[in-house]
C-alpha atoms as a PDB file:
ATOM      1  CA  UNK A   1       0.000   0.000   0.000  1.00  0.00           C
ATOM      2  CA  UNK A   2       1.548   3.597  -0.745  1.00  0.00           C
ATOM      3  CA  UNK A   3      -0.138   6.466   0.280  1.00  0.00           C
ATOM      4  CA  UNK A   4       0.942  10.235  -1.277  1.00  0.00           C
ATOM      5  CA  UNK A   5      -0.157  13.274  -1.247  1.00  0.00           C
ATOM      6  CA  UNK A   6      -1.645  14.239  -4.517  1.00  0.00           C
ATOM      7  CA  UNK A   7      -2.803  18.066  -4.206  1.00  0.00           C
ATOM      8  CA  UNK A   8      -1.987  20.054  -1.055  1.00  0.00           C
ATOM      9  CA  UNK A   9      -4.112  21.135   1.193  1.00  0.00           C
ATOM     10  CA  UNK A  10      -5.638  23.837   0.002  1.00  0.00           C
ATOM     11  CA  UNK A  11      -7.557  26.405   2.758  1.00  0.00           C
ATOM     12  CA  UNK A  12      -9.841  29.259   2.371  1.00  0.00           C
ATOM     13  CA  UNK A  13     -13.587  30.335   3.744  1.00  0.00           C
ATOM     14  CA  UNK A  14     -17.060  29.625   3.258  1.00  0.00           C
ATOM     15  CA  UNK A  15     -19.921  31.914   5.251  1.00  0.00           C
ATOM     16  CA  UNK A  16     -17.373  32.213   7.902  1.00  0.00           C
ATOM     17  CA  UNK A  17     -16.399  28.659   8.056  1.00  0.00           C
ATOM     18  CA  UNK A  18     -12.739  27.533   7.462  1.00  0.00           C
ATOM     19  CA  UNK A  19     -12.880  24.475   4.395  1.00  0.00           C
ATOM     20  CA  UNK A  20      -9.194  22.719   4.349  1.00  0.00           C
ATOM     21  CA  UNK A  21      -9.484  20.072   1.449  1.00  0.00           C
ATOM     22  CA  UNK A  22      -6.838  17.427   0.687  1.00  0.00           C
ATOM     23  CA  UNK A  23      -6.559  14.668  -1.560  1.00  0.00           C
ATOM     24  CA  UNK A  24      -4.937  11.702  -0.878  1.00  0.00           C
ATOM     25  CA  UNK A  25      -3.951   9.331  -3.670  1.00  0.00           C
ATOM     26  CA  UNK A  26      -3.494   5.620  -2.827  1.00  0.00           C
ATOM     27  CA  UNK A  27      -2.054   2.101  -4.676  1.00  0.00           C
ATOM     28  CA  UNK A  28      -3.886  -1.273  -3.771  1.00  0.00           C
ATOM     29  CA  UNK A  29      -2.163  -4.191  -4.215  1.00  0.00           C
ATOM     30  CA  UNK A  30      -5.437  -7.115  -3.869  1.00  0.00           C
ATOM     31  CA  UNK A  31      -8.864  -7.431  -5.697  1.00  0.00           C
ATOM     32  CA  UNK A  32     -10.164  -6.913  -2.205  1.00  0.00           C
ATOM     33  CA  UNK A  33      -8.361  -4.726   0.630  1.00  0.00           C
ATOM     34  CA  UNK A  34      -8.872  -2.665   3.608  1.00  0.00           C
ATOM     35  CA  UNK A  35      -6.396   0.157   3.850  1.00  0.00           C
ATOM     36  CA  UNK A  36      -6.147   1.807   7.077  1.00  0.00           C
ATOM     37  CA  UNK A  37      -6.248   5.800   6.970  1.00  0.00           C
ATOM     38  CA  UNK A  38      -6.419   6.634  10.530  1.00  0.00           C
ATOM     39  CA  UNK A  39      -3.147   8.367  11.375  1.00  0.00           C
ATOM     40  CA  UNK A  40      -3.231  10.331   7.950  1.00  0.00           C
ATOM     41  CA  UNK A  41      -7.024  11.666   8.731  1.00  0.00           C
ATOM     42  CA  UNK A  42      -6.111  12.675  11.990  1.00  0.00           C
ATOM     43  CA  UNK A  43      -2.865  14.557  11.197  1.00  0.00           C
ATOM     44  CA  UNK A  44      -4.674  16.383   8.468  1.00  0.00           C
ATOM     45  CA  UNK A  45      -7.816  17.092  11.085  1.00  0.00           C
ATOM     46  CA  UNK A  46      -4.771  18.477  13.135  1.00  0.00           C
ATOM     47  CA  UNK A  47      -2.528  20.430  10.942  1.00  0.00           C
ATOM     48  CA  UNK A  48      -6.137  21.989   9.638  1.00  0.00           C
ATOM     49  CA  UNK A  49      -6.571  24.406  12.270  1.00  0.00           C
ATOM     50  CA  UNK A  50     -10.383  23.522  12.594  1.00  0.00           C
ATOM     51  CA  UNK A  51     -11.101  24.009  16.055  1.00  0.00           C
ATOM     52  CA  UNK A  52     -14.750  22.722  16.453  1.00  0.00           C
ATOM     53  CA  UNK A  53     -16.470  20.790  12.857  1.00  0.00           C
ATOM     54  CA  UNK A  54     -16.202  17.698  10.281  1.00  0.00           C
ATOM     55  CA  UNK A  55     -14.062  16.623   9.312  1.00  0.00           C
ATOM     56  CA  UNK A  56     -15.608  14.450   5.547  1.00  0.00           C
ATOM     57  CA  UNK A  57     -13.739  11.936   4.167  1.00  0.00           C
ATOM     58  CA  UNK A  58     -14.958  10.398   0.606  1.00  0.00           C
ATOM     59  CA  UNK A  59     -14.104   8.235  -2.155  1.00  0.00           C
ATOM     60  CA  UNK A  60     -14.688   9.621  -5.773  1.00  0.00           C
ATOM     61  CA  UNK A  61     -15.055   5.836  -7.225  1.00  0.00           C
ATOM     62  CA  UNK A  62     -17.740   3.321  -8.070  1.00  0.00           C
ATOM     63  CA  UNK A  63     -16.123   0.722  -6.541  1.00  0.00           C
ATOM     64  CA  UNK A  64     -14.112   1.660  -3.751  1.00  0.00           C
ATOM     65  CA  UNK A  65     -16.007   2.663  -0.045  1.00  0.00           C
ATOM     66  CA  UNK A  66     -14.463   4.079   3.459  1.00  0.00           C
ATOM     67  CA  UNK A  67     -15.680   2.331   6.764  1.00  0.00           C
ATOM     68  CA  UNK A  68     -15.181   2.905  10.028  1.00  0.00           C
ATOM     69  CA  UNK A  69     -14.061  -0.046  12.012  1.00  0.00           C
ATOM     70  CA  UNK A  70     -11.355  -2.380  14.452  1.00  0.00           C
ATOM     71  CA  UNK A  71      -8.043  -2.597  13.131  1.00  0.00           C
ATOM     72  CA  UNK A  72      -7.784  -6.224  14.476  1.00  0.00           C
ATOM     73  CA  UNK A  73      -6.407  -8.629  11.813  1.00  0.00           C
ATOM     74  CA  UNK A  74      -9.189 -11.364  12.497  1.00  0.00           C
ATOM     75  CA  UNK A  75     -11.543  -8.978  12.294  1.00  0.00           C
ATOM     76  CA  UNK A  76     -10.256  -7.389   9.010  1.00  0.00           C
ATOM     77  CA  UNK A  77      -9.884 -10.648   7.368  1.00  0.00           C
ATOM     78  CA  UNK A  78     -13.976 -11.637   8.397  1.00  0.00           C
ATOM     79  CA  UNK A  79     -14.993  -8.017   6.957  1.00  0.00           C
ATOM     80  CA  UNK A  80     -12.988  -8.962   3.739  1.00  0.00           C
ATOM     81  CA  UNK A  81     -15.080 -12.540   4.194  1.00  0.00           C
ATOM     82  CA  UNK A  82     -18.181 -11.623   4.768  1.00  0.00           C
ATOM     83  CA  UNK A  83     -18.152  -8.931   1.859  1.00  0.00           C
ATOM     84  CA  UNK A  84     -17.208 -11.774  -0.475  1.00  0.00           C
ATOM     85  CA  UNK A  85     -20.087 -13.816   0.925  1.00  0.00           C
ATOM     86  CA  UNK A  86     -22.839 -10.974   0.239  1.00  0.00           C
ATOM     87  CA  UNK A  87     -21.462  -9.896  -2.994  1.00  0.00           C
ATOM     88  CA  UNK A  88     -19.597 -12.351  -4.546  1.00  0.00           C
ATOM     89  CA  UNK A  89     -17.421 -11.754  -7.425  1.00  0.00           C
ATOM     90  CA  UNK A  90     -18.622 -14.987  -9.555  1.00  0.00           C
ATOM     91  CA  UNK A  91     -22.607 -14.405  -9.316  1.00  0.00           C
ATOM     92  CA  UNK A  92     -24.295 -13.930 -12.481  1.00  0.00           C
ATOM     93  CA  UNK A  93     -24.798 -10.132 -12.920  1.00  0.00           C
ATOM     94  CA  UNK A  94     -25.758  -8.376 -15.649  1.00  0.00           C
ATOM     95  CA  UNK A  95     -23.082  -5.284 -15.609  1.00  0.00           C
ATOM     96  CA  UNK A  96     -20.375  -7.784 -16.144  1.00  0.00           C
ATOM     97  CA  UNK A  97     -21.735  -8.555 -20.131  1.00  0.00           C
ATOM     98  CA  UNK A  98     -20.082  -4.425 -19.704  1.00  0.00           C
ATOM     99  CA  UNK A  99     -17.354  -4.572 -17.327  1.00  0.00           C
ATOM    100  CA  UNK A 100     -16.140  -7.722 -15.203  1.00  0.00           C
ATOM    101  CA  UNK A 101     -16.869  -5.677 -11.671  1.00  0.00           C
ATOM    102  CA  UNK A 102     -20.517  -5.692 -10.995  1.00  0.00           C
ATOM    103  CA  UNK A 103     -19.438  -7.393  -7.198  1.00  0.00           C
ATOM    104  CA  UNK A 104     -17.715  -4.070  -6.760  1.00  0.00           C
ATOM    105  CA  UNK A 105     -19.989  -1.545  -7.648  1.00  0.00           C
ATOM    106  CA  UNK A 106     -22.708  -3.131  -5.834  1.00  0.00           C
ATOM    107  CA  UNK A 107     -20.349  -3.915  -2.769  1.00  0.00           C
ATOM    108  CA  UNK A 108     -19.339   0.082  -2.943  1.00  0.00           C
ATOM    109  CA  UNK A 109     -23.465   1.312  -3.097  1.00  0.00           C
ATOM    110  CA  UNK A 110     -24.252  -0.808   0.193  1.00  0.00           C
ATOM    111  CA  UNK A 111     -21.260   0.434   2.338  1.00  0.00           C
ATOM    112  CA  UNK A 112     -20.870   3.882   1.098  1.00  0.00           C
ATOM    113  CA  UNK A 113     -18.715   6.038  -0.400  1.00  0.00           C
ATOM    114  CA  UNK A 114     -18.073   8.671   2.621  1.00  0.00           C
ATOM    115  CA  UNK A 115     -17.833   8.520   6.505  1.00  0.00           C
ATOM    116  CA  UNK A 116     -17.982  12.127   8.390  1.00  0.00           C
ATOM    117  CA  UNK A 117     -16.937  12.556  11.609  1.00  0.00           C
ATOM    118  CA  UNK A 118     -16.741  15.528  14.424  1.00  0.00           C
ATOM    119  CA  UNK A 119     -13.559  18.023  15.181  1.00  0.00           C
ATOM    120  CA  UNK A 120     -14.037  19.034  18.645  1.00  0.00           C
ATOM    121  CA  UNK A 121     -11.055  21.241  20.088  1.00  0.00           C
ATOM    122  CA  UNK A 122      -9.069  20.389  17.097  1.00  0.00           C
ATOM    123  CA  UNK A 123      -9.181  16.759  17.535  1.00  0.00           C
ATOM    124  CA  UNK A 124     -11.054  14.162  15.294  1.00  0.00           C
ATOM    125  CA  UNK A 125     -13.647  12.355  17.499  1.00  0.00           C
ATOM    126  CA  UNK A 126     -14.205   8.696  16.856  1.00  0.00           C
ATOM    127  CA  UNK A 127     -14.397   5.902  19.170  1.00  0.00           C
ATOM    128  CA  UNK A 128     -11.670   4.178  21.161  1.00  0.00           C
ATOM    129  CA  UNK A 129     -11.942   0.953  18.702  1.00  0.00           C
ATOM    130  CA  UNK A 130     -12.865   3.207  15.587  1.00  0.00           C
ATOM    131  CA  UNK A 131     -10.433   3.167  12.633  1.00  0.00           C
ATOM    132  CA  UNK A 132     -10.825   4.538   8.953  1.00  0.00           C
ATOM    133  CA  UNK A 133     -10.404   2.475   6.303  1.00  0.00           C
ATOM    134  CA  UNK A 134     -10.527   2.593   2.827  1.00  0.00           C
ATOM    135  CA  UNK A 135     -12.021  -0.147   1.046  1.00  0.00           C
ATOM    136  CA  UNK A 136     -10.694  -1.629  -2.020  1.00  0.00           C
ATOM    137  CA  UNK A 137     -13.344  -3.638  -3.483  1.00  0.00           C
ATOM    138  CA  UNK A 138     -11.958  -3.390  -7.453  1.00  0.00           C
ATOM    139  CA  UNK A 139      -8.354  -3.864  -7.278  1.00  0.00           C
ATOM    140  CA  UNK A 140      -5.752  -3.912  -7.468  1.00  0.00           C
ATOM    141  CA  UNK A 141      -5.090  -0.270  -8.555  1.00  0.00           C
ATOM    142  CA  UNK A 142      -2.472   1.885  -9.430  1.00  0.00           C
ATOM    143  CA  UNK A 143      -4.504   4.997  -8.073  1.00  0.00           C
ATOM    144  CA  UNK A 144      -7.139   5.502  -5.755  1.00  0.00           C
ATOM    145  CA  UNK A 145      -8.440   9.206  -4.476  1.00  0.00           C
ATOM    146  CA  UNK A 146      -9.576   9.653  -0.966  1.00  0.00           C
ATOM    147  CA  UNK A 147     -10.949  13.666  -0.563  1.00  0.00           C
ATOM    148  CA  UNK A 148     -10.655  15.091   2.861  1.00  0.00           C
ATOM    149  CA  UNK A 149     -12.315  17.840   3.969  1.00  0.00           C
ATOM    150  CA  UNK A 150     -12.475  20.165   7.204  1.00  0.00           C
ATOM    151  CA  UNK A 151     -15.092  22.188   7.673  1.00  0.00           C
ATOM    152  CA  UNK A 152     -15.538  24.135  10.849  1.00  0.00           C
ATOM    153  CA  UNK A 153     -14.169  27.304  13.339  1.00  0.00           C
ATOM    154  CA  UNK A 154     -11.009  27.961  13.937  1.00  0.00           C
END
């Protein structure tokens, strides 16, 4: 998994509101992965100077999601499982007469393409056992975009 960053932050003001907005660009290496974003969302939450807001983060792809989760290998591998058991790659759809990727497209429109979560006193607020991922559900890929976006006072 690499991880870069593809366009600098960029920062400027809507109504009042700071918006910091930073794109991430990422490389899968498997058909199906989980690639953990946690420490990169938080330092960009931090070095945002958003004091109290969201903090958005969003995949622009059809077949790609973010989740919010455990980063407990068991627990990765059943998520991995269990998405291959409710949309598996081999079932007769109709998009893949198209493209070979229905599973991935329809995997990507049940667990969603975005996850927001609060900035309170400059920190991102999730739960103890709460870590982003982003899910690679057409892979692998030699570039993935993950958006992030502050929104808030500073």
């Amino acid at each position: 998994m690499t991880i870069v960053d593809r366009i600098a932050p960029s920062k400027g003001r809507c109504n009042g509101l700071v918006v910091v907005n930073k794109i991430l660009t990422l490389k899968s290496s498997g058909r199906r992965q989980l690639i953990d974003l946690t420490s990169e969302v938080t330092q960009f939450v931090r070095n945002s100077n958003v004091k109290d807001g969201i903090c958005i983060i969003s995949v622009p792809h059809a077949t790609a999601a973010i989740i919010a989760n455990e980063h407990e290998t068991g627990l990765l591998d059943d998520l991995l499982r269990k998405i291959e058991i409710l949309f598996p790659e081999s079932a007769p759809y109709s998009h893949n007469a198209i493209d070979d990727n229905a599973d991935a497209h329809i995997a990507s429109a049940f667990l969603g393409h975005s996850r927001t979560f609060p900035i309170i006193n400059r920190e991102l607020i999730r739960g103890t056992w709460q870590n982003i991922f982003f899910v690679e559900l057409d892979g692998p890929r030699s570039r993935r975009d993950v958006v992030l976006q502050a929104i808030g006072d500073d």
